[in-house]
PDB file of N, CA and C in Angstrom:
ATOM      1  N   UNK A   1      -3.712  48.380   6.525  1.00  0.00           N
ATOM      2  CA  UNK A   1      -4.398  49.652   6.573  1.00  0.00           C
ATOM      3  C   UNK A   1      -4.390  50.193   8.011  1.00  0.00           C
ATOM      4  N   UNK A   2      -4.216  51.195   8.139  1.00  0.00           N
ATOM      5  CA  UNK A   2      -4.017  51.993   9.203  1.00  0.00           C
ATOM      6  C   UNK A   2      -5.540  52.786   9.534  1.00  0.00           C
ATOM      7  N   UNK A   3      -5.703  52.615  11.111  1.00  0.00           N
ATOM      8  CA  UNK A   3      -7.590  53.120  11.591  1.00  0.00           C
ATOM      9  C   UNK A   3      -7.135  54.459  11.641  1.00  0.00           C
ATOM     10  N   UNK A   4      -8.358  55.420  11.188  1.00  0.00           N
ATOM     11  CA  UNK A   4      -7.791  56.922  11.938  1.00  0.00           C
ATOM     12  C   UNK A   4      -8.236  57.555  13.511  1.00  0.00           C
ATOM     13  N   UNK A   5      -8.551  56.096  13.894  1.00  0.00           N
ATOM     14  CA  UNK A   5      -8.605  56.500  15.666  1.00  0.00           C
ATOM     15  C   UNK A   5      -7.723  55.435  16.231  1.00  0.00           C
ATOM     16  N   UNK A   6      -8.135  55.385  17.854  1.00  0.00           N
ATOM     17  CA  UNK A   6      -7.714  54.588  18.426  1.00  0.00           C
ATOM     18  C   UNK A   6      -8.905  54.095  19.427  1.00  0.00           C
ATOM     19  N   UNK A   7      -8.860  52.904  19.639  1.00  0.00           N
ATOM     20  CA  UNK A   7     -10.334  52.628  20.545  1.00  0.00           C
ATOM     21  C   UNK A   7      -9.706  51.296  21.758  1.00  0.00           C
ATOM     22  N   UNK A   8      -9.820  52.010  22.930  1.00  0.00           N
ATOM     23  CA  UNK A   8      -9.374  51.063  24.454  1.00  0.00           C
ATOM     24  C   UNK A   8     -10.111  51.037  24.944  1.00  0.00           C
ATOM     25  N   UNK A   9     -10.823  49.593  24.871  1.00  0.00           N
ATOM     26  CA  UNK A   9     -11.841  48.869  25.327  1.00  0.00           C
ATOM     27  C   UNK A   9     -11.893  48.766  27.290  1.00  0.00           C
ATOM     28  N   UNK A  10     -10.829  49.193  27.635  1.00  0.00           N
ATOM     29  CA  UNK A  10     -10.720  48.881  29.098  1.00  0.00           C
ATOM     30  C   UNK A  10      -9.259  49.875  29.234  1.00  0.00           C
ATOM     31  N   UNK A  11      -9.513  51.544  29.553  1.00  0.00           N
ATOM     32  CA  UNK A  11      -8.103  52.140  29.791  1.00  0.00           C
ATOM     33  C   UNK A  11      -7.427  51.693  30.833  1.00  0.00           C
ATOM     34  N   UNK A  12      -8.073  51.287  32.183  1.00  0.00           N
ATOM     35  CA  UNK A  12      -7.357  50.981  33.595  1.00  0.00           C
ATOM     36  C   UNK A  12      -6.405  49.419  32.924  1.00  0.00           C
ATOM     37  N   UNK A  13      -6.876  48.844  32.198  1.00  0.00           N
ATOM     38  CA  UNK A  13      -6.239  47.269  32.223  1.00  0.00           C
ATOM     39  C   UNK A  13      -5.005  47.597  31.129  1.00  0.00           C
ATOM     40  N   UNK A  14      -4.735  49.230  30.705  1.00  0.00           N
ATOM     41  CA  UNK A  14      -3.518  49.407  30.290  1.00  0.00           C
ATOM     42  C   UNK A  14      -2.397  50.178  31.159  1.00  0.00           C
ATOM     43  N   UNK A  15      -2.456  49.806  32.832  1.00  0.00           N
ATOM     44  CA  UNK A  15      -1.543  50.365  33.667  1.00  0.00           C
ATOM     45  C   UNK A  15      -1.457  49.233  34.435  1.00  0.00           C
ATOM     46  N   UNK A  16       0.334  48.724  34.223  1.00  0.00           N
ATOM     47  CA  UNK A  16       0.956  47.673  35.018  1.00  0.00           C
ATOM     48  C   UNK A  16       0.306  47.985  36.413  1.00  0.00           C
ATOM     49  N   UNK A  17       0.428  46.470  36.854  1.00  0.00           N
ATOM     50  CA  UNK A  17       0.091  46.534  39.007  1.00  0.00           C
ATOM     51  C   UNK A  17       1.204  47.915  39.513  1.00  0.00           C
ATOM     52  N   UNK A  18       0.519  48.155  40.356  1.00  0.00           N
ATOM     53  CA  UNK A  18       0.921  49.587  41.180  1.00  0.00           C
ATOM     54  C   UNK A  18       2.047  48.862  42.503  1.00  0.00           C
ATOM     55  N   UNK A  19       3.406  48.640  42.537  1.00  0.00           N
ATOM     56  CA  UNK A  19       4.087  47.805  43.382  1.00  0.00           C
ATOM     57  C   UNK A  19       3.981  49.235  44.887  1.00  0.00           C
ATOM     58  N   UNK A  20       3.899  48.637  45.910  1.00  0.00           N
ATOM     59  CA  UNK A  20       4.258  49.176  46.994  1.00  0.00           C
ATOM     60  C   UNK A  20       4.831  50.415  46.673  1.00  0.00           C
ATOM     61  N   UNK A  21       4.678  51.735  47.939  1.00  0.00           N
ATOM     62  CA  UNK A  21       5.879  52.358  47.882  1.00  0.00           C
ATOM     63  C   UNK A  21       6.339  52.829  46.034  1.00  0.00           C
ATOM     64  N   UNK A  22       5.441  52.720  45.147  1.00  0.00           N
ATOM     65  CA  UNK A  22       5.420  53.297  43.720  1.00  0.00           C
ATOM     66  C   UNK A  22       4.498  53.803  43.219  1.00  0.00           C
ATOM     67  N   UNK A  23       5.113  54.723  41.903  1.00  0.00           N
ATOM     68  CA  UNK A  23       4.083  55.573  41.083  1.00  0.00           C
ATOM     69  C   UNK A  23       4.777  54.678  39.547  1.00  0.00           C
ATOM     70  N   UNK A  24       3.751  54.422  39.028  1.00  0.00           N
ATOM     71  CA  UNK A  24       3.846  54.331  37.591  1.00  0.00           C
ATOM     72  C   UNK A  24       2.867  54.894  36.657  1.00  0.00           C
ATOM     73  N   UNK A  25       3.482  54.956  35.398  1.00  0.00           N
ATOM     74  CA  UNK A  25       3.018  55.766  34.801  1.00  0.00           C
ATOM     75  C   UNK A  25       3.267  54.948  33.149  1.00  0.00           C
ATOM     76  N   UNK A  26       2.456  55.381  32.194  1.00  0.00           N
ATOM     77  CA  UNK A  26       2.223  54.606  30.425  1.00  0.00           C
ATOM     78  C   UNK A  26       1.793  55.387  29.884  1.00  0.00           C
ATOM     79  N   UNK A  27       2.123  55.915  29.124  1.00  0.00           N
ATOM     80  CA  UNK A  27       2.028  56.565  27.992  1.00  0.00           C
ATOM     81  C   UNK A  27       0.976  56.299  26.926  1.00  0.00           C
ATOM     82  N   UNK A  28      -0.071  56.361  26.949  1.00  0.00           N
ATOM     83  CA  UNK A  28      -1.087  55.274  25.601  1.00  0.00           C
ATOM     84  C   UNK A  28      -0.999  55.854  24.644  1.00  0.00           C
ATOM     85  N   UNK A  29      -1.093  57.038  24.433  1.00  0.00           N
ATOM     86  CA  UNK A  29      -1.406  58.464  23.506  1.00  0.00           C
ATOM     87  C   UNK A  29      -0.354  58.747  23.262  1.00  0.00           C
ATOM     88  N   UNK A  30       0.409  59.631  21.643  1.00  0.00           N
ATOM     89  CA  UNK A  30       1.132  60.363  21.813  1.00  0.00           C
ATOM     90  C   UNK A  30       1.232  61.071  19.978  1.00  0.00           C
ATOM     91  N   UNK A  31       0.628  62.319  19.611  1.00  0.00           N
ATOM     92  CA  UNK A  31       0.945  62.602  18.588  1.00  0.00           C
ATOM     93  C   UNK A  31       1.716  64.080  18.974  1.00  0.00           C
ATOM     94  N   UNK A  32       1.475  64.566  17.526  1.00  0.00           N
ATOM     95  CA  UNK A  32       2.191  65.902  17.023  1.00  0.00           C
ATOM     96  C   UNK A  32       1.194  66.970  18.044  1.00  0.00           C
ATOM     97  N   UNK A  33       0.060  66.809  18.662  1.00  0.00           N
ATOM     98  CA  UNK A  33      -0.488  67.662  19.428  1.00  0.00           C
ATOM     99  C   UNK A  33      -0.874  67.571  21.142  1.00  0.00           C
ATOM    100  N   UNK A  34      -1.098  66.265  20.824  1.00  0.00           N
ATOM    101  CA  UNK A  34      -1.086  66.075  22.388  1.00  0.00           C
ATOM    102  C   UNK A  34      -0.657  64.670  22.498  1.00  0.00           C
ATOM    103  N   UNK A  35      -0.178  64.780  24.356  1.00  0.00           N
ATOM    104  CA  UNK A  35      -0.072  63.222  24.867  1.00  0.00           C
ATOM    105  C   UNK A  35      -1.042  62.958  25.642  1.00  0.00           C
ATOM    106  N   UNK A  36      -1.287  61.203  26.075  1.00  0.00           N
ATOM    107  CA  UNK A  36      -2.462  61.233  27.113  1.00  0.00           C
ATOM    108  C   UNK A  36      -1.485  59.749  27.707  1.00  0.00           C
ATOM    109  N   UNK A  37      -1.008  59.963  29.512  1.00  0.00           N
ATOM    110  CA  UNK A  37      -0.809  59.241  30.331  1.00  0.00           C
ATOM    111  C   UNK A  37      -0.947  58.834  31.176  1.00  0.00           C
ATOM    112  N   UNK A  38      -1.295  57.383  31.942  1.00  0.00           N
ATOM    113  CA  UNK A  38      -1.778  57.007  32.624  1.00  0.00           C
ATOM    114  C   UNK A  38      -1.270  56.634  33.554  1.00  0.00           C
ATOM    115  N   UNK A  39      -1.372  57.321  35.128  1.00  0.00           N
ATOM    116  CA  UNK A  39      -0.330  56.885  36.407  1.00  0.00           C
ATOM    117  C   UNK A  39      -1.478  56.507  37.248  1.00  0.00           C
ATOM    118  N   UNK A  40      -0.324  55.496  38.248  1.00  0.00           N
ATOM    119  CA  UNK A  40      -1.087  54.932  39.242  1.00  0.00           C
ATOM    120  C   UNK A  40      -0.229  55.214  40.337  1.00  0.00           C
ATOM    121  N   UNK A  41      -0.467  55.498  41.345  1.00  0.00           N
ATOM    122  CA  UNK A  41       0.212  56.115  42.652  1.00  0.00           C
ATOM    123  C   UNK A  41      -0.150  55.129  43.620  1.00  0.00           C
ATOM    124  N   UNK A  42       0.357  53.898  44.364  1.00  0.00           N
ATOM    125  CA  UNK A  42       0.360  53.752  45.911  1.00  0.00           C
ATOM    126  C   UNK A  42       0.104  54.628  46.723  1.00  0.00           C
ATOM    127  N   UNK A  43      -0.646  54.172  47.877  1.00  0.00           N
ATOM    128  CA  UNK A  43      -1.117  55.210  48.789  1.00  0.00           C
ATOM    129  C   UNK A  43       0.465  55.853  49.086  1.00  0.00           C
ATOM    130  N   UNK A  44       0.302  57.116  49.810  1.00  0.00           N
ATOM    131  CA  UNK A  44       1.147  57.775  50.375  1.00  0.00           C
ATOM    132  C   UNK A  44       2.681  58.503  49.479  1.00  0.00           C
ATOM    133  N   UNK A  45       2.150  57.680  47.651  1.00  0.00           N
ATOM    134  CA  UNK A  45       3.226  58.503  46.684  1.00  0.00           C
ATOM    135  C   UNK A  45       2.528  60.036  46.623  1.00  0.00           C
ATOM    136  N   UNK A  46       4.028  60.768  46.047  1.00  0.00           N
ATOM    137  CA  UNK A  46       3.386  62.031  45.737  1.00  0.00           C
ATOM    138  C   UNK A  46       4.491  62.333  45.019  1.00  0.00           C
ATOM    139  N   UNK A  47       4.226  63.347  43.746  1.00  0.00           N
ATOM    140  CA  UNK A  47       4.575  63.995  42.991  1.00  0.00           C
ATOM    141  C   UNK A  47       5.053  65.523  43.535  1.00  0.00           C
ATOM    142  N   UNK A  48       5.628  66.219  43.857  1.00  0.00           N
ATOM    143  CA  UNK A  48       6.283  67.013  44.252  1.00  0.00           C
ATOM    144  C   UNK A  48       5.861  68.261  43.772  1.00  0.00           C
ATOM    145  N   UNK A  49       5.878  69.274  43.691  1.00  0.00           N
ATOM    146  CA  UNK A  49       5.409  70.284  43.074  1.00  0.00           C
ATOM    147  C   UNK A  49       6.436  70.603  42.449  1.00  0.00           C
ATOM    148  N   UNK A  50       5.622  70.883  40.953  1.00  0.00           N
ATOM    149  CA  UNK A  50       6.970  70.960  39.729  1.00  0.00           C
ATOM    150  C   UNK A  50       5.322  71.543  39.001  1.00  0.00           C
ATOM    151  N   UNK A  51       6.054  72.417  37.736  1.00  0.00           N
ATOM    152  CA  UNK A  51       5.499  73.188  36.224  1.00  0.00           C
ATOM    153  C   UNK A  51       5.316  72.183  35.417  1.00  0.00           C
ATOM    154  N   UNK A  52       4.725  72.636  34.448  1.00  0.00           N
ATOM    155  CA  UNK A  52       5.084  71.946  32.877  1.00  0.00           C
ATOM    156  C   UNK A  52       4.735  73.461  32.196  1.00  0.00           C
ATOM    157  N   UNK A  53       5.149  72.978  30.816  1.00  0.00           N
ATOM    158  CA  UNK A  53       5.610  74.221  30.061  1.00  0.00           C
ATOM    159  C   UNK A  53       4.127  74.188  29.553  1.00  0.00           C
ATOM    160  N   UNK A  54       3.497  73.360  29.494  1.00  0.00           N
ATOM    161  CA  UNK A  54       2.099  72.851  28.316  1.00  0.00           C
ATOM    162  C   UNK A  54       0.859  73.207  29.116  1.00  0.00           C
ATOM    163  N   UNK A  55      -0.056  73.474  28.485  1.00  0.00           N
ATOM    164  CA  UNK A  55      -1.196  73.083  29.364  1.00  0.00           C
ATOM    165  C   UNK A  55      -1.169  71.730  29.525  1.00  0.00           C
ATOM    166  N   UNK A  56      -2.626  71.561  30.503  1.00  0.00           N
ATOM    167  CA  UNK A  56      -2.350  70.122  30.990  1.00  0.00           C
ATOM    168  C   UNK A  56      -3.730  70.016  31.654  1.00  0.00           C
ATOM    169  N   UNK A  57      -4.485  68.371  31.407  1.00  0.00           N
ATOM    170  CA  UNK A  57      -5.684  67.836  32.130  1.00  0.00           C
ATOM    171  C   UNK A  57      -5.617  66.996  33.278  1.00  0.00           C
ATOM    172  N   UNK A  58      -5.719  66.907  34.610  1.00  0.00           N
ATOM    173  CA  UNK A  58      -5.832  65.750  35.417  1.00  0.00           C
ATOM    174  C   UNK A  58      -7.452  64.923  35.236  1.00  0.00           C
ATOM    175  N   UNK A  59      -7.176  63.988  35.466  1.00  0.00           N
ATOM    176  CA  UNK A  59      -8.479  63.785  35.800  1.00  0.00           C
ATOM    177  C   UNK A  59      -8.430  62.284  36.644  1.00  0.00           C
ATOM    178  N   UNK A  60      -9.140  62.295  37.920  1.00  0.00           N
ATOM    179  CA  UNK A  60      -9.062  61.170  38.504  1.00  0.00           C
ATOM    180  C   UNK A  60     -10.289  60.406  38.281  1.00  0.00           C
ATOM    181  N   UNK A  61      -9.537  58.643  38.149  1.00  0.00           N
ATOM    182  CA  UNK A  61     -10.525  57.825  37.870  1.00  0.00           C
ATOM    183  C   UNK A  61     -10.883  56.919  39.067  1.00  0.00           C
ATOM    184  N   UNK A  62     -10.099  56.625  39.909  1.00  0.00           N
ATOM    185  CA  UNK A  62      -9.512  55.742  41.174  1.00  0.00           C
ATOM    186  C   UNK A  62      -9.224  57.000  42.554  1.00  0.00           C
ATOM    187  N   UNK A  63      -9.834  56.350  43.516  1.00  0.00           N
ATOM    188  CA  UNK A  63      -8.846  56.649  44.395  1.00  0.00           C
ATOM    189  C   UNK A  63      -8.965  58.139  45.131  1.00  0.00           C
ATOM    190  N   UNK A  64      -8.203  57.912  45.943  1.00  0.00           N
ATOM    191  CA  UNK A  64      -8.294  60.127  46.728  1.00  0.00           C
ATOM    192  C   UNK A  64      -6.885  60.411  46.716  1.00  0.00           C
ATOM    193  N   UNK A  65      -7.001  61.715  46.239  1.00  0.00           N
ATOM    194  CA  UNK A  65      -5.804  62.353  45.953  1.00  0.00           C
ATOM    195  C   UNK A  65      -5.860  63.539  46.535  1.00  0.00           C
ATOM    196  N   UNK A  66      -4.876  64.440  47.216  1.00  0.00           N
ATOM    197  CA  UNK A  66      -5.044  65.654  47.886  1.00  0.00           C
ATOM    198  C   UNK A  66      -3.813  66.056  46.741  1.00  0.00           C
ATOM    199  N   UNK A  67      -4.510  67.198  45.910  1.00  0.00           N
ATOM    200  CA  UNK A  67      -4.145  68.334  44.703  1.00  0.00           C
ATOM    201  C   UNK A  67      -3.872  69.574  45.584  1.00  0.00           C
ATOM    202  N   UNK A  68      -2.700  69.903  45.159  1.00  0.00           N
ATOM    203  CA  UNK A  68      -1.955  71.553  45.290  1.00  0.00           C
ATOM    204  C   UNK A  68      -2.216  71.617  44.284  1.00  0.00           C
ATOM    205  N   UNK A  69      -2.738  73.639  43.890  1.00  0.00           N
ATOM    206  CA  UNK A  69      -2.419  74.041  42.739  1.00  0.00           C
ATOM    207  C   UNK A  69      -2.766  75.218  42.882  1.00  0.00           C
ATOM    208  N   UNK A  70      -1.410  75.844  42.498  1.00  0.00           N
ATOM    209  CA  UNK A  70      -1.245  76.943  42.649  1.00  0.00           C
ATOM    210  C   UNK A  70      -1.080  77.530  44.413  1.00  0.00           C
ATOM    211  N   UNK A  71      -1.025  76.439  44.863  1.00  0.00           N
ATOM    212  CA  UNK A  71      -1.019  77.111  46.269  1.00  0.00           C
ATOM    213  C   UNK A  71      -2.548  76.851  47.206  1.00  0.00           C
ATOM    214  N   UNK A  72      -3.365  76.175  45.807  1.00  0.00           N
ATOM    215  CA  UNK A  72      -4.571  75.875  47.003  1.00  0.00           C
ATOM    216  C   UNK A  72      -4.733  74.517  46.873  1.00  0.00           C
ATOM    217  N   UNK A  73      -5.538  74.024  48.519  1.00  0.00           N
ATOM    218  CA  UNK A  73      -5.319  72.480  48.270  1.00  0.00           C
ATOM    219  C   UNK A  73      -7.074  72.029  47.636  1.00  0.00           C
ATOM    220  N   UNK A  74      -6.617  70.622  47.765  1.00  0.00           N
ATOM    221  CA  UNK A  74      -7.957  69.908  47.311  1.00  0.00           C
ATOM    222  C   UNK A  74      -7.917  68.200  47.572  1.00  0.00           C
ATOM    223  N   UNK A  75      -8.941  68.023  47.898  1.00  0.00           N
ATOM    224  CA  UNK A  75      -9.055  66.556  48.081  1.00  0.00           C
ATOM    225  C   UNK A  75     -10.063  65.902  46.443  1.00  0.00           C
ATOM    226  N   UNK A  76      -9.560  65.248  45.899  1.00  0.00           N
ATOM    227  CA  UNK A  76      -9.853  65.103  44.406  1.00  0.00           C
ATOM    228  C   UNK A  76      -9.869  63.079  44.561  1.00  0.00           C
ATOM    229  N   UNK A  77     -11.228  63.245  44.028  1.00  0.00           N
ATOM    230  CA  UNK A  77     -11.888  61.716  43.984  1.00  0.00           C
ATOM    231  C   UNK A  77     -12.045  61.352  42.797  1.00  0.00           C
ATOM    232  N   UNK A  78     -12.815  59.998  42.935  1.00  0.00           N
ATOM    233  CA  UNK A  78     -13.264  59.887  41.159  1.00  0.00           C
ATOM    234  C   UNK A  78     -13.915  60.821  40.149  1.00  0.00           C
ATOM    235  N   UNK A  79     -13.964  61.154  39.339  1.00  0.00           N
ATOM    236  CA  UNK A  79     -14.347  62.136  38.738  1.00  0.00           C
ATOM    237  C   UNK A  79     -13.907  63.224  38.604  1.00  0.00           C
ATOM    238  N   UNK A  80     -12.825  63.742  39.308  1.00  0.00           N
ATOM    239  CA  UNK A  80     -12.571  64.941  39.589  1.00  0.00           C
ATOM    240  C   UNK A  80     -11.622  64.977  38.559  1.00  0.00           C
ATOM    241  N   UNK A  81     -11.775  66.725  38.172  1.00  0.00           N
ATOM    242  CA  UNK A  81     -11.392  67.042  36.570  1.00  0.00           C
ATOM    243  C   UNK A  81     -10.486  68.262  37.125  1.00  0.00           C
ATOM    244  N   UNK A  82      -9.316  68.854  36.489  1.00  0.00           N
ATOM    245  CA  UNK A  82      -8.523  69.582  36.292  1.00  0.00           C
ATOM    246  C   UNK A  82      -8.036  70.104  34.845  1.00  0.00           C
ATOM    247  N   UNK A  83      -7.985  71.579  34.855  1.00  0.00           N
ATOM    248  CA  UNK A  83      -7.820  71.638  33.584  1.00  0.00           C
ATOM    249  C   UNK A  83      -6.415  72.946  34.573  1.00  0.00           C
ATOM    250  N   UNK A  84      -5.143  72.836  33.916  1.00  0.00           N
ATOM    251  CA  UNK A  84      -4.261  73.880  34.046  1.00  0.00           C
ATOM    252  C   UNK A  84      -3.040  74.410  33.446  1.00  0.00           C
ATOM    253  N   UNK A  85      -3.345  75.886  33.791  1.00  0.00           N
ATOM    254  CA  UNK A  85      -2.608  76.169  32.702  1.00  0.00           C
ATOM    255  C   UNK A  85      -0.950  75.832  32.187  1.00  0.00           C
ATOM    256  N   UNK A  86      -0.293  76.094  31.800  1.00  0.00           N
ATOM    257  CA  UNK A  86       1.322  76.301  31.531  1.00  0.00           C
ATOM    258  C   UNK A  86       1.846  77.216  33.165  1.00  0.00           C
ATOM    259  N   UNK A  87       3.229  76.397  33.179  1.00  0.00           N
ATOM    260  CA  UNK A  87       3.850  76.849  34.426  1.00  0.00           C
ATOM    261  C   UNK A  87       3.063  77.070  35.762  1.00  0.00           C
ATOM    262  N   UNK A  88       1.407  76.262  35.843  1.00  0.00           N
ATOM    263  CA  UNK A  88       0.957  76.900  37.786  1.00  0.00           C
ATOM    264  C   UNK A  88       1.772  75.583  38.394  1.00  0.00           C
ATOM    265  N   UNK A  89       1.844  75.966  39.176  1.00  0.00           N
ATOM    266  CA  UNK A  89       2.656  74.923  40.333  1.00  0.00           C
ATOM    267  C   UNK A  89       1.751  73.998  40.674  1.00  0.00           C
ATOM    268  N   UNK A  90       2.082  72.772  40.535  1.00  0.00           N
ATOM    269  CA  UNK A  90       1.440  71.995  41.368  1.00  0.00           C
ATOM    270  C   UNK A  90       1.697  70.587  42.041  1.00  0.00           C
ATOM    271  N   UNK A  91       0.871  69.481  42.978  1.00  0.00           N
ATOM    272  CA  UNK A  91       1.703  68.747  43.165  1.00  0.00           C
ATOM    273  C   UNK A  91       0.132  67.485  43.284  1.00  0.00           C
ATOM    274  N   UNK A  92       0.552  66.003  43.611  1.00  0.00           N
ATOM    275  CA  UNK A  92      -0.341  65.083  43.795  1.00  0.00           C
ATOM    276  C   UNK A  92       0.472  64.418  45.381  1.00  0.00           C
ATOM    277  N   UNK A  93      -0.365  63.995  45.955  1.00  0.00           N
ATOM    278  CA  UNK A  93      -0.414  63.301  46.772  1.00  0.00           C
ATOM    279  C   UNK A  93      -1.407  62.315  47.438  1.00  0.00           C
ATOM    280  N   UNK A  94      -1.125  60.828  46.990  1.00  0.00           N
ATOM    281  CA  UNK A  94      -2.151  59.902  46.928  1.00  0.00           C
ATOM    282  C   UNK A  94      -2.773  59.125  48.055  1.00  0.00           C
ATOM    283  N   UNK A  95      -3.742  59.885  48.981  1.00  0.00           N
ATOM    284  CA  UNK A  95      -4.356  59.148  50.088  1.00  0.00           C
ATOM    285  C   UNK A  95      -4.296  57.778  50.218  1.00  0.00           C
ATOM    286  N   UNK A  96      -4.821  57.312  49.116  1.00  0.00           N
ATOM    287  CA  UNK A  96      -5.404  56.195  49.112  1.00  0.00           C
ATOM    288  C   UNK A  96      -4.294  54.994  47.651  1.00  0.00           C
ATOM    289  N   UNK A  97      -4.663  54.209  47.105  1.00  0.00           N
ATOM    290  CA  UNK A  97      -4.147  54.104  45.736  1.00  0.00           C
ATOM    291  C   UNK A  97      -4.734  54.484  44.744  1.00  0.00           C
ATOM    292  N   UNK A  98      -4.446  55.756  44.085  1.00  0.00           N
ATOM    293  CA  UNK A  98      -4.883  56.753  42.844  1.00  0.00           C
ATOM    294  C   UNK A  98      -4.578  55.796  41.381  1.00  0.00           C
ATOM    295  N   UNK A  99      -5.661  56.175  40.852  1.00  0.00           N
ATOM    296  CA  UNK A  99      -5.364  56.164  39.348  1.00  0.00           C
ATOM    297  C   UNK A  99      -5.470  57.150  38.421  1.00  0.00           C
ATOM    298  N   UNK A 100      -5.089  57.789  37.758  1.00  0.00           N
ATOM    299  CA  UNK A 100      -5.807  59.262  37.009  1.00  0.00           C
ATOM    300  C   UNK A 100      -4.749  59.248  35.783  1.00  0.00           C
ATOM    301  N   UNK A 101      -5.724  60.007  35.121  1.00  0.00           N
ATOM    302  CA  UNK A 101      -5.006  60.546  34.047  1.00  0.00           C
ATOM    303  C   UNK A 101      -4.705  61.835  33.608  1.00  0.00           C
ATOM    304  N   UNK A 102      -3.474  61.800  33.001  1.00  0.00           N
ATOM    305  CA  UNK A 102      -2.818  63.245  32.485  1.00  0.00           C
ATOM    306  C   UNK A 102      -3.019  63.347  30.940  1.00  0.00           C
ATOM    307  N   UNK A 103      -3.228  64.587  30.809  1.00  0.00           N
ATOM    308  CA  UNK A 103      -3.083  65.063  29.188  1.00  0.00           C
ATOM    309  C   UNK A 103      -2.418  66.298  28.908  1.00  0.00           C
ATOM    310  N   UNK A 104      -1.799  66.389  27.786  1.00  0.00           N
ATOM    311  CA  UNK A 104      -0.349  67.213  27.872  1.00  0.00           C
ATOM    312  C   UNK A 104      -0.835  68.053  26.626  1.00  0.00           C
ATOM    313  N   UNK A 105      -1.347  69.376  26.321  1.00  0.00           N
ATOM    314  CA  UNK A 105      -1.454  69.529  24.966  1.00  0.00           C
ATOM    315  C   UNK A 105      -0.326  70.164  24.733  1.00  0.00           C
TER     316      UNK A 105
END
C-alpha cells in the first residue's frame, strides 16, 4: 500500500557531507506540480546568476548566504525565506557552509 504523504523525520540527514570547494544538491520531492531540493554549499561556493522559468522558494536552514536578486543584495541566515518569481535574476553565494532549500513550482 502506498502512504498519500511523505514524512522526513530529519531533512538535513538527507544531504550527503558537503566535500571542500563543493555544492551539492538531492532532490527529495518531485511530482506533477512541484519539486523540493536540498543543497549544501561550502563556504565560498556560489551559484552564478541564472533564471528559472518556474516560480521558486529559497529558504535557508544553515549557514550565511549573501542573495542577489534582481539586482539587490542580501545577507540571508537561518530562517530566511524567499519567495521568486519566474525569470528574476538571481545568484547564492555561501559565506559560511550553507544549507537551504529550493522549491520549484
Amino acid at each position: 500500500m502506498t502512504t498519500p504523504y511523505l514524512y522526513i523525520a530529519d531533512l538535513l540527514a538527507q544531504l550527503p557531507e558537503i566535500p571542500p570547494d563543493s555544492i551539492v544538491s538531492r532532490t527529495f520531492y518531485a511530482d506533477d506540480h512541484w519539486k523540493a531540493i536540498l543543497f549544501g554549499f561550502a563556504a565560498g561556493q556560489e551559484l552564478s546568476e541564472h533564471t528559472s522559468a518556474r516560480p521558486a522558494v529559497l529558504h535557508v536552514l544553515q549557514g550565511r548566504a549573501r542573495l542577489t536578486l534582481g539586482g539587490e543584495a542580501f545577507v540571508a541566515g537561518p530562517g530566511a525565506w524567499v519567495h521568486m518569481p519566474p525569470h528574476l535574476p538571481h545568484s547564492v553565494h555561501a559565506e559560511t557552509p550553507v544549507v537551504m532549500l529550493l522549491y520549484l513550482t
